[in-house]
Protein backbone atom coordinates (compact mmCIF):
# COMPACT_ATOMS: atom_id res chain seq x y z
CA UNK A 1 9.44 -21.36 6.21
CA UNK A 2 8.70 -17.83 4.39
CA UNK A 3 9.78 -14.98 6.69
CA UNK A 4 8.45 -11.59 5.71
CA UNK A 5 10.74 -8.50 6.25
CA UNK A 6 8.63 -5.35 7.23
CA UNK A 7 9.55 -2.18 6.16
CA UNK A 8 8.75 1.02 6.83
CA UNK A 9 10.16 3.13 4.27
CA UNK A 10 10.33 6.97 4.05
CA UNK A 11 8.94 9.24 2.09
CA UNK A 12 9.39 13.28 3.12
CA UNK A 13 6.34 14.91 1.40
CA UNK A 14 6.31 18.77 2.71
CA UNK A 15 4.26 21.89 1.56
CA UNK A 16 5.75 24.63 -0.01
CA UNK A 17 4.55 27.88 -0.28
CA UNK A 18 2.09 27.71 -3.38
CA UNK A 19 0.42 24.70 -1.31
CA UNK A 20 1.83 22.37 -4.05
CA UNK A 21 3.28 19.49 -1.94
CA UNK A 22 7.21 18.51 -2.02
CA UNK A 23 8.69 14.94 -2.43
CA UNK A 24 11.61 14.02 -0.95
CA UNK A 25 13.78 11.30 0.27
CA UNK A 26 14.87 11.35 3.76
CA UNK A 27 16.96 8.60 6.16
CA UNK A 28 15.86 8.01 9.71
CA UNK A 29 18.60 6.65 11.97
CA UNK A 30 17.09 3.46 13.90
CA UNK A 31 16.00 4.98 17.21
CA UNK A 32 17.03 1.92 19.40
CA UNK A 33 20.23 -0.32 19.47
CA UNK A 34 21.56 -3.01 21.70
CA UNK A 35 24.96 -4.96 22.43
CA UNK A 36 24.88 -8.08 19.36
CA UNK A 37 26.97 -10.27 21.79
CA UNK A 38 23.92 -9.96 24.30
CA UNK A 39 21.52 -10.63 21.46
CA UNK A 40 22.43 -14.13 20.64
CA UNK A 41 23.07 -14.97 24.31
CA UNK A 42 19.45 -15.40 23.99
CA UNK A 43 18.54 -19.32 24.13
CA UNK A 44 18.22 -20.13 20.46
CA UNK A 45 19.05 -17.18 18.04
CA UNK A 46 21.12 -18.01 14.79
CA UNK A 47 22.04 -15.64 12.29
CA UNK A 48 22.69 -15.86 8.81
CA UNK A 49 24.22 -13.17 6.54
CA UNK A 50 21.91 -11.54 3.36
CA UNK A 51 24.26 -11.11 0.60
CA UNK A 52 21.70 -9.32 -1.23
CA UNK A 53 21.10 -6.59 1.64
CA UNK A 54 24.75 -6.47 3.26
CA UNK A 55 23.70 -6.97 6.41
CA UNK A 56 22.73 -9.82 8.73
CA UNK A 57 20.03 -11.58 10.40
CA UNK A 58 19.59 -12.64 13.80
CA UNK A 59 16.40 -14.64 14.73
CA UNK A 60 14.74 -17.33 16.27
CA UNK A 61 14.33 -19.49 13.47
CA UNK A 62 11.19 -21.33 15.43
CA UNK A 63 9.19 -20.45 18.51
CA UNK A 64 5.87 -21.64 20.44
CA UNK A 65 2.54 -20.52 18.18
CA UNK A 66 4.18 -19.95 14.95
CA UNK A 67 5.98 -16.67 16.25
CA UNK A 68 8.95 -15.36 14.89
CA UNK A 69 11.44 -12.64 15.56
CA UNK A 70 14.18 -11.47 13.16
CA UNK A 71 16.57 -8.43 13.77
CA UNK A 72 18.31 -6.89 10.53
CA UNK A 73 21.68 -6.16 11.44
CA UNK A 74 23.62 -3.80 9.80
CA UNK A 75 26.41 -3.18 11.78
CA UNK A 76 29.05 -5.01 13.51
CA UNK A 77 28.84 -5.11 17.45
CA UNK A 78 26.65 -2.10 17.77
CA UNK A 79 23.51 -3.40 16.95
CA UNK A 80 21.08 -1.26 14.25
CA UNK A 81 17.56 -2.56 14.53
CA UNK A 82 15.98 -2.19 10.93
CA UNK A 83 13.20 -5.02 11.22
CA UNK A 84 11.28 -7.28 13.65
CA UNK A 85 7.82 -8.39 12.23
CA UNK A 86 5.77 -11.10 13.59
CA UNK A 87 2.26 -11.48 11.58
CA UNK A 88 -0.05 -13.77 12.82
CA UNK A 89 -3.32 -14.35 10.90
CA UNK A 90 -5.04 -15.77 13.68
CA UNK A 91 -4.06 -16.19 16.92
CA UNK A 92 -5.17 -17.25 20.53
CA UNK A 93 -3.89 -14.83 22.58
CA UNK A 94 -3.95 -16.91 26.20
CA UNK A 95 -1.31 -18.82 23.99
CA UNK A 96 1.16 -15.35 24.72
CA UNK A 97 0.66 -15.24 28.55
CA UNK A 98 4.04 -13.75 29.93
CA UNK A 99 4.86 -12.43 26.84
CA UNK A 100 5.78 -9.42 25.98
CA UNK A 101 3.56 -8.32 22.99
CA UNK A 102 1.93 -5.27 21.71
CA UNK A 103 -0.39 -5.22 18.17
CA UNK A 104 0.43 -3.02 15.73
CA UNK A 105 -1.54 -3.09 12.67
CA UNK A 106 -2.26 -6.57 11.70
CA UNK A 107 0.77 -7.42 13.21
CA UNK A 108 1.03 -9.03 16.72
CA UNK A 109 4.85 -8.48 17.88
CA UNK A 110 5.96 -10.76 20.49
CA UNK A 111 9.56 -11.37 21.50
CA UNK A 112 10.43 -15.01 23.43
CA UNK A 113 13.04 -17.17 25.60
CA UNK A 114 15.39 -14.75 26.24
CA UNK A 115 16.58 -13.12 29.24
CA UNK A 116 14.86 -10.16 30.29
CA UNK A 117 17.52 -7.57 29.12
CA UNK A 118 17.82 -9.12 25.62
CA UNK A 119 13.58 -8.93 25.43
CA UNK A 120 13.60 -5.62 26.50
CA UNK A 121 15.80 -4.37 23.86
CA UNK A 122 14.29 -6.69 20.96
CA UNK A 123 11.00 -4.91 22.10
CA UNK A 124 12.05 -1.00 22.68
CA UNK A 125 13.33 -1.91 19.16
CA UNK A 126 10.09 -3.09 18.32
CA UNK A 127 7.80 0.13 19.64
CA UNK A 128 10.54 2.13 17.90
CA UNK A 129 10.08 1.09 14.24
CA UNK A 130 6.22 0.64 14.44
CA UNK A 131 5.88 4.51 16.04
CA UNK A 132 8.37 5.95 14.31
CA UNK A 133 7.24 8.85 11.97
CA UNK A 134 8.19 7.52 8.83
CA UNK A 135 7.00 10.03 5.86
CA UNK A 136 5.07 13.59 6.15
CA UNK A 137 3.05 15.72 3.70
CA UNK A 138 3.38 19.82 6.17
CA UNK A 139 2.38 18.17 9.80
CA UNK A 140 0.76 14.96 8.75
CA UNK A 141 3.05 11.26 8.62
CA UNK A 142 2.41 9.01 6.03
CA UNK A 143 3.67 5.20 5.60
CA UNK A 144 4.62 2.67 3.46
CA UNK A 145 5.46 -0.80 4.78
CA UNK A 146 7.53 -3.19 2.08
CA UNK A 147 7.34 -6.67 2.35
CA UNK A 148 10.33 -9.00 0.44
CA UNK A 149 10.28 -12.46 0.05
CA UNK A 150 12.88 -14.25 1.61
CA UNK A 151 14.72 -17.83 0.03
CA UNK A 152 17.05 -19.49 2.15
CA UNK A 153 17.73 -16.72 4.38
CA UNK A 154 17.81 -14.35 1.23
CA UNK A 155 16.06 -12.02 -0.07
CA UNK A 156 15.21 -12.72 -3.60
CA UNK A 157 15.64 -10.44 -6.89
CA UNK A 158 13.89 -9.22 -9.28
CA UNK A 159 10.88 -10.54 -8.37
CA UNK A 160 7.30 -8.17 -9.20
CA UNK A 161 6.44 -5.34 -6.92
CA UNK A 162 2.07 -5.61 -5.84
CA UNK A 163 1.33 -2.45 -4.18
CA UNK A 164 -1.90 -2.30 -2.24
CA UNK A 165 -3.54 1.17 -1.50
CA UNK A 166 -5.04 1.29 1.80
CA UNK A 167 -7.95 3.75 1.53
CA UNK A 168 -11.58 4.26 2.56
CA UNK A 169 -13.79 7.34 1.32
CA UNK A 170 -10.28 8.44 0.67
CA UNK A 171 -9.15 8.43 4.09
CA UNK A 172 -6.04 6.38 5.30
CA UNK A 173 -3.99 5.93 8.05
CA UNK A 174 -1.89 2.81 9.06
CA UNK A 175 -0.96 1.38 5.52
CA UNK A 176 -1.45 -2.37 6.60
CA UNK A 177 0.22 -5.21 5.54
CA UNK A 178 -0.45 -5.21 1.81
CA UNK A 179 -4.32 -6.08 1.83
CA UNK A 180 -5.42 -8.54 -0.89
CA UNK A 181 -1.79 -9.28 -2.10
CA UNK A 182 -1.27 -10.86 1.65
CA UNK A 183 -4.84 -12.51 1.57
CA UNK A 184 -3.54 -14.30 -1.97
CA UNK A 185 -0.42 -15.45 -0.30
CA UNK A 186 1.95 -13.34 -2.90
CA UNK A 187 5.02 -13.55 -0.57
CA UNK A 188 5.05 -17.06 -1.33
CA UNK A 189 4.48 -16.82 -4.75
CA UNK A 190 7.85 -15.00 -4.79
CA UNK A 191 6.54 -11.45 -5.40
CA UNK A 192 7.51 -8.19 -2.92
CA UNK A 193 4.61 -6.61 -2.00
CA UNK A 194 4.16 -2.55 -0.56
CA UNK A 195 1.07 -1.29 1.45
CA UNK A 196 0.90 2.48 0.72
CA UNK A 197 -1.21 4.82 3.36
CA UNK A 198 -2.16 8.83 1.58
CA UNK A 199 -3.06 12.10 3.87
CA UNK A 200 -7.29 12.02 4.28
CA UNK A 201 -9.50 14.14 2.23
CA UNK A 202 -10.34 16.05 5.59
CA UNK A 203 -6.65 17.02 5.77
CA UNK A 204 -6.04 17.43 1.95
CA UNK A 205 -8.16 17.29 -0.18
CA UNK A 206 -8.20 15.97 -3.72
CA UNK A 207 -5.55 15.85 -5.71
CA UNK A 208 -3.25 15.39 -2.60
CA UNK A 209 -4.48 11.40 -2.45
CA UNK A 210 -3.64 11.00 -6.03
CA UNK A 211 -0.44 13.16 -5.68
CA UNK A 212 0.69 10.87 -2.56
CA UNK A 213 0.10 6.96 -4.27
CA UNK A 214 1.77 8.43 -7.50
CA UNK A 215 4.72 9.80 -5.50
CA UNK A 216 4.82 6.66 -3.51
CA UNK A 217 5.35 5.22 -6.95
CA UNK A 218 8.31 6.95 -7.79
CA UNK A 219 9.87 6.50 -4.67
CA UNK A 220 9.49 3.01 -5.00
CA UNK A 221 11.01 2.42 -8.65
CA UNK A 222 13.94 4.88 -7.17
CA UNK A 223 14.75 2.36 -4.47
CA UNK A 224 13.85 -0.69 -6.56
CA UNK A 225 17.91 -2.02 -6.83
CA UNK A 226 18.64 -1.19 -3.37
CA UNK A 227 15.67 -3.62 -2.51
CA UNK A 228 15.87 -5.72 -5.19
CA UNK A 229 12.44 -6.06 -6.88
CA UNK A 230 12.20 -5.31 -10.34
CA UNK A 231 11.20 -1.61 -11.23
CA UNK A 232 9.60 -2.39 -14.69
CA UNK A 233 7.43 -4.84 -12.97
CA UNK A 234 4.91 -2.86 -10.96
CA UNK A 235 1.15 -3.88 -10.43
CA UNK A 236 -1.66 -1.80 -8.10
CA UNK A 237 -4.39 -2.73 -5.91
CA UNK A 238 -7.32 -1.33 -4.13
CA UNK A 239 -10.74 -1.45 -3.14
CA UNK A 240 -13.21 1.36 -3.53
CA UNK A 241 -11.80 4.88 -3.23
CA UNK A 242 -8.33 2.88 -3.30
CA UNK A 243 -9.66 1.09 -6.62
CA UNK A 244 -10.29 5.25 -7.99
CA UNK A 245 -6.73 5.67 -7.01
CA UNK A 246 -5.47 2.56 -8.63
CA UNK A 247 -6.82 4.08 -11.62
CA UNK A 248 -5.06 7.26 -11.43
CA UNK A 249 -1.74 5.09 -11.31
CA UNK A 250 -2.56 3.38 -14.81
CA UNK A 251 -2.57 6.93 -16.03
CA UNK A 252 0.75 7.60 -18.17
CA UNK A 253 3.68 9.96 -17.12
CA UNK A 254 2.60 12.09 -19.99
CA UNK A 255 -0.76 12.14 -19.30
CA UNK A 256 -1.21 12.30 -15.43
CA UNK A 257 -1.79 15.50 -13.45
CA UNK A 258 -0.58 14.52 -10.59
CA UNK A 259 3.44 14.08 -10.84
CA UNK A 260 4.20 16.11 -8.06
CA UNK A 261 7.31 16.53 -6.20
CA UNK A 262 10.71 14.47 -6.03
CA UNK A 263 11.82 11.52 -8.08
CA UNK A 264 10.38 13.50 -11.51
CA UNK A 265 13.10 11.37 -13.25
CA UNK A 266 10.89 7.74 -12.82
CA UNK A 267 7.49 7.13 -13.56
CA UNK A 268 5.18 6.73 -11.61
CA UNK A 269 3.04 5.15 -14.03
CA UNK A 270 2.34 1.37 -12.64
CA UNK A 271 2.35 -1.58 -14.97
CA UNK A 272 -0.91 -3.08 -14.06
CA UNK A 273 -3.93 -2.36 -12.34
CA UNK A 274 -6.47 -4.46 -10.11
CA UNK A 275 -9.52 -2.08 -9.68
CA UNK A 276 -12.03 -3.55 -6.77
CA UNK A 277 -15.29 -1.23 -7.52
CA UNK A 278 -13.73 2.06 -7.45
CA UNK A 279 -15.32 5.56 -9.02
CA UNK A 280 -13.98 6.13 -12.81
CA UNK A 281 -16.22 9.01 -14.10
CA UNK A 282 -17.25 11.59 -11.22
CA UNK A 283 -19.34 14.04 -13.16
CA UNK A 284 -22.15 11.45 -13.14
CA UNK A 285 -21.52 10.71 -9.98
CA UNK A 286 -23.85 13.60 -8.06
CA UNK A 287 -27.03 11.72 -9.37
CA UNK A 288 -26.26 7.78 -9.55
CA UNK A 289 -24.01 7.32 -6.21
CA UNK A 290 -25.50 6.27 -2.75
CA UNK A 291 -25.21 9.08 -0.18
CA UNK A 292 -22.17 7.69 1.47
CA UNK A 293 -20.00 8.19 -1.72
CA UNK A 294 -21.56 11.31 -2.32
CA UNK A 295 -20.68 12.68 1.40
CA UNK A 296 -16.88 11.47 0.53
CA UNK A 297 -16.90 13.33 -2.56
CA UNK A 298 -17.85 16.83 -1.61
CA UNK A 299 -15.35 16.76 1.15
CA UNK A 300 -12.90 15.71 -1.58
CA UNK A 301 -13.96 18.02 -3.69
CA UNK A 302 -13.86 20.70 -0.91
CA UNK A 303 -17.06 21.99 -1.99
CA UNK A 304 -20.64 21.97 -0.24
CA UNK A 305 -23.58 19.96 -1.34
CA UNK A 306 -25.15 23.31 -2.77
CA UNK A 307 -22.82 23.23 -5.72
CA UNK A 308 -24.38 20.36 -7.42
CA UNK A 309 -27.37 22.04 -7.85
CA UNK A 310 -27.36 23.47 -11.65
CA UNK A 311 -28.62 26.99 -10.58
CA UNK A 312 -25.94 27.39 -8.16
CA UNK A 313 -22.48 29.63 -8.99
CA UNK A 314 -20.60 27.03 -8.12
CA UNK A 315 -21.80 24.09 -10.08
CA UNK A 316 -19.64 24.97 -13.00
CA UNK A 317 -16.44 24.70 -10.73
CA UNK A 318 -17.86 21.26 -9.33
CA UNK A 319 -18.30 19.69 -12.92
CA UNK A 320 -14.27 21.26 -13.75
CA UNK A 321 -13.25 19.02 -10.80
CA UNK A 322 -15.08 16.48 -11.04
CA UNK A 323 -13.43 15.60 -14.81
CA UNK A 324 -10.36 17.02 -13.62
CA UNK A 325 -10.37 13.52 -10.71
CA UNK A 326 -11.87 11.29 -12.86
CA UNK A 327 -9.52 8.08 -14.14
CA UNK A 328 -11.76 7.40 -17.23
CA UNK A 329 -10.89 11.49 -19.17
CA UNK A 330 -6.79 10.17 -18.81
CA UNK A 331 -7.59 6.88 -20.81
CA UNK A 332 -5.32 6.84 -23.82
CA UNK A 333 -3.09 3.86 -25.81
CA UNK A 334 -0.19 4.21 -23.31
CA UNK A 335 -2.65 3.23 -20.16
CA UNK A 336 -1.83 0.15 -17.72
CA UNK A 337 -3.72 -3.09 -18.38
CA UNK A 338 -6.59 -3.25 -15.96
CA UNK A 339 -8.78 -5.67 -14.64
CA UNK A 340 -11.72 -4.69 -13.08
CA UNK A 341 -13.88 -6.10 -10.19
CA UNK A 342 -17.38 -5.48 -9.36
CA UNK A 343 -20.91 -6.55 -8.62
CA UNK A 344 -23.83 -6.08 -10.15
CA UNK A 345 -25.68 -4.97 -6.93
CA UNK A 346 -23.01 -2.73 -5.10
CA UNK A 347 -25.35 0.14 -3.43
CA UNK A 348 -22.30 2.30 -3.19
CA UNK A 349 -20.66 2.81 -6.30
CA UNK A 350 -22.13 1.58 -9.27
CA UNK A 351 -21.52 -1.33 -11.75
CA UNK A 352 -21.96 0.85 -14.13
CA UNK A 353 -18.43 2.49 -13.48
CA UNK A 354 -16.44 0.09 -14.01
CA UNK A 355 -18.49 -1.10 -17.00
CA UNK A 356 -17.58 2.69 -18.50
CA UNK A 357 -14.52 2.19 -17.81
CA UNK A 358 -13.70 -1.40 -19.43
CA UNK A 359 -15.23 0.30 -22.61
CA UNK A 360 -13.21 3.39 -22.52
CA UNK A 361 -10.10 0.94 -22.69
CA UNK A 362 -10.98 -1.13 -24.94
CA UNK A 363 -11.56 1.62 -27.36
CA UNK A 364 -8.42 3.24 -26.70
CA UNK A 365 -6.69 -0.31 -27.42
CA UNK A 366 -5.84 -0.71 -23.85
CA UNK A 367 -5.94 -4.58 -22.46
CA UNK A 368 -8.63 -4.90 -20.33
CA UNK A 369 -10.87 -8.04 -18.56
CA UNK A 370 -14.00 -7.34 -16.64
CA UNK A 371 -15.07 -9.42 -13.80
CA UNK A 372 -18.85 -8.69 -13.34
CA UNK A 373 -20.38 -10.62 -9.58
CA UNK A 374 -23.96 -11.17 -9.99
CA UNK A 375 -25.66 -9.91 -7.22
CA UNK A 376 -22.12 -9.10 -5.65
CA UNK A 377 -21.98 -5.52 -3.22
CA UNK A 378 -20.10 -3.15 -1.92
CA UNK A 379 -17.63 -6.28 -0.41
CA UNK A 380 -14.47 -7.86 -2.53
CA UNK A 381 -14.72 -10.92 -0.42
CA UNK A 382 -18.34 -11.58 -1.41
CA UNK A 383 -17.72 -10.88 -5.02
CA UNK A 384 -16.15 -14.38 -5.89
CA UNK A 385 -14.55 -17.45 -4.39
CA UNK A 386 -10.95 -16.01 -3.06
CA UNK A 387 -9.07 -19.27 -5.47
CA UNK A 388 -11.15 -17.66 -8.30
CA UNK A 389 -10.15 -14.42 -7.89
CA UNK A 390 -6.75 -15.40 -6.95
CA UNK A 391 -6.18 -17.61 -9.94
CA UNK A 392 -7.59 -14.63 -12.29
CA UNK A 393 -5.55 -12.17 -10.74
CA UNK A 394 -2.51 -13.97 -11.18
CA UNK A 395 -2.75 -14.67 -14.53
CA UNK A 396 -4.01 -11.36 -15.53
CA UNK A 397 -0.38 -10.09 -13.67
CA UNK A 398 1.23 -12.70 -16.77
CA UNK A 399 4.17 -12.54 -14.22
């Protein structure tokens, strides 16, 4: 049985005083700990010590409805909580009468068969890692959760990283549990998986989306031996506005506008991308996109309507930005591999995006494959079968 460790990392992101965000590191102590003695008292908890992580587990190894609680424990006696995840696809929930459970997420977190003092503390620890404030651009917290595979009670090494962007119209907020990597069933493929949240465009506007994924990058391949994936091995995922993202992170180092902050010393170039119909080329974008893209992208922008008109004083300013965002004017021989995803009827962005796109790489002696859906929309679901696009995906990765 695969057991998924949840993370939520931290990532210190903090204005300075030319508006130009910061990136930082920071630690957060665990907020909650317990007696270990008085954890395994509870009916049926094992452990097992993670040689790769120095620390040790204590779980259930098997409860009613396919629940599971693990604590990571990394000190002796004192108790530090570091992880409990319980993810549960589908679930009846009269089967958790008595329980104590609260969703976060996709997650349900339940906590079983112990004695009332040992599931208080396994779910105060709970409540404590899913609302703690994990990473902040000025006033505003921003997550990452990082999932690792787990063999034999250990976490395995060197295995891919698949980051998934959570994003819509460029706004985010809880970063998920890794989005189409999970669907695919990646974790048991072996690879680690992160789902990566950015501040909203009414908050920041653009670049500070495209700042936040690529810093989330860096932070990433900084911590990649400490968690054990391998930081040459990096692949990106998103649908929509977090496809236009995905395609800022195939941008190289050299290239990119949007290093910003700490960890300037790795890249935060990614190694592949998986583009689900997101915007490559905005300065076409004010007469070809459907009005809901076009709403997104003036607040993005940070300009009104008004400017797109070719009369008006600021239309010159909205054509500067809208190259300055767009993926496709950053295309050069040193760009990630890309595949692209999208369907021939999608009334929100258009095929022809990603068809600009594919050609802009291919001239520029990039590796690229196009998946075109006949009749597919605005939905990645309805674009193929999932063991299509699964099987594709995979063997695009070549990992």
């Amino acid at each position: 049985k695969l057991f998924v460790i949840l993370l939520s990392l931290l990532l210190l992101l903090c204005s300075c005083d030319n508006a130009t965000p910061d990136v930082s590191e920071t630690e957060t102590e665990p907020a909650v700990t317990a007696d270990t003695d008085l954890l395994l008292s509870a009916a049926g908890f094992e452990t097992v010590y993670d040689e790769n992580l120095g620390a040790t587990w204590v779980y259930r190894p098997e409860v009613a409805s396919g629940l599971f609680a693990r604590i990571l424990v990394y000190n002796d006696g004192q108790t530090s909580f570091r992880v409990i995840c319980t993810e549960v696809p589908s679930l009846d929930m009269g089967d958790l009468a008595g329980i104590p459970v609260f969703e976060y997420g996709n997650c349900i977190y339940a906590v079983r068969n112990g004695d009332e003092a040992v599931n208080d503390a396994l779910m105060s620890a709970l409540q404590g890692i899913a609302n703690g404030g994990e990473c902040k651009v000025g006033d505003r917290e921003i997550k990452l959760n990082l999932f690792l595979p787990l063999k034999d009670g250990q976490t395995v090494k060197g295995e891919p990283l698949l980051i998934f962007l959570d994003s819509g119209c460029w706004y985010s907020g809880d970063p998920g549990n890794g989005g189409m990597w999970n669907e695919f069933g990646a974790l048991d493929r072996g690879f680690a998986i992160a789902s990566v949240s950015h501040r909203p465009i009414n908050e920041a506007p653009f670049p500070a989306p495209m700042e936040d994924v690529r810093a989330a990058v860096r932070f990433l391949r900084k911590h990649a031996s400490e968690y054990g994936y391998d930081p040459d091995r990096f692949a990106v995922s998103g649908w929509s506005s977090g496809g236009n993202l995905s395609l800022t992170l195939g941008i190289s180092d050299e290239k990119s506008p949007f290093n910003v902050g700490d960890n300037l010393d790795v890249s935060g170039q990614v190694q592949r991308v998986i583009d689900f119909y997101g915007p490559s080329d905005f300065t076409v974008a004010f007469d070809r996109y459907a009005d809901q893209s076009i709403d997104c992208i003036y607040i993005a922008f940070d300009m009104p309507r008004e400017a797109a008109k070719k009369d008006s004083e600021q239309y010159a300013e909205l054509q500067k930005r809208a190259k300055k965002y767009s993926p496709i004017f950053y295309v050069d021989g040193n760009y990630a591999p890309t595949l692209l995803l999208h369907g021939t009827n999608d009334p929100i962005v258009p095929q022809s995006q990603s068809a600009m796109m594919y050609e802009t790489l291919r001239i520029n002696g990039v590796r690229a494959q196009a998946m075109v859906s006949d009749g597919g929309v605005h939905d990645w679901t309805r674009l193929f079968s999932r063991d299509h696009m699964a099987r594709e995906i995979f063997e695009f990765l070549e990992w």
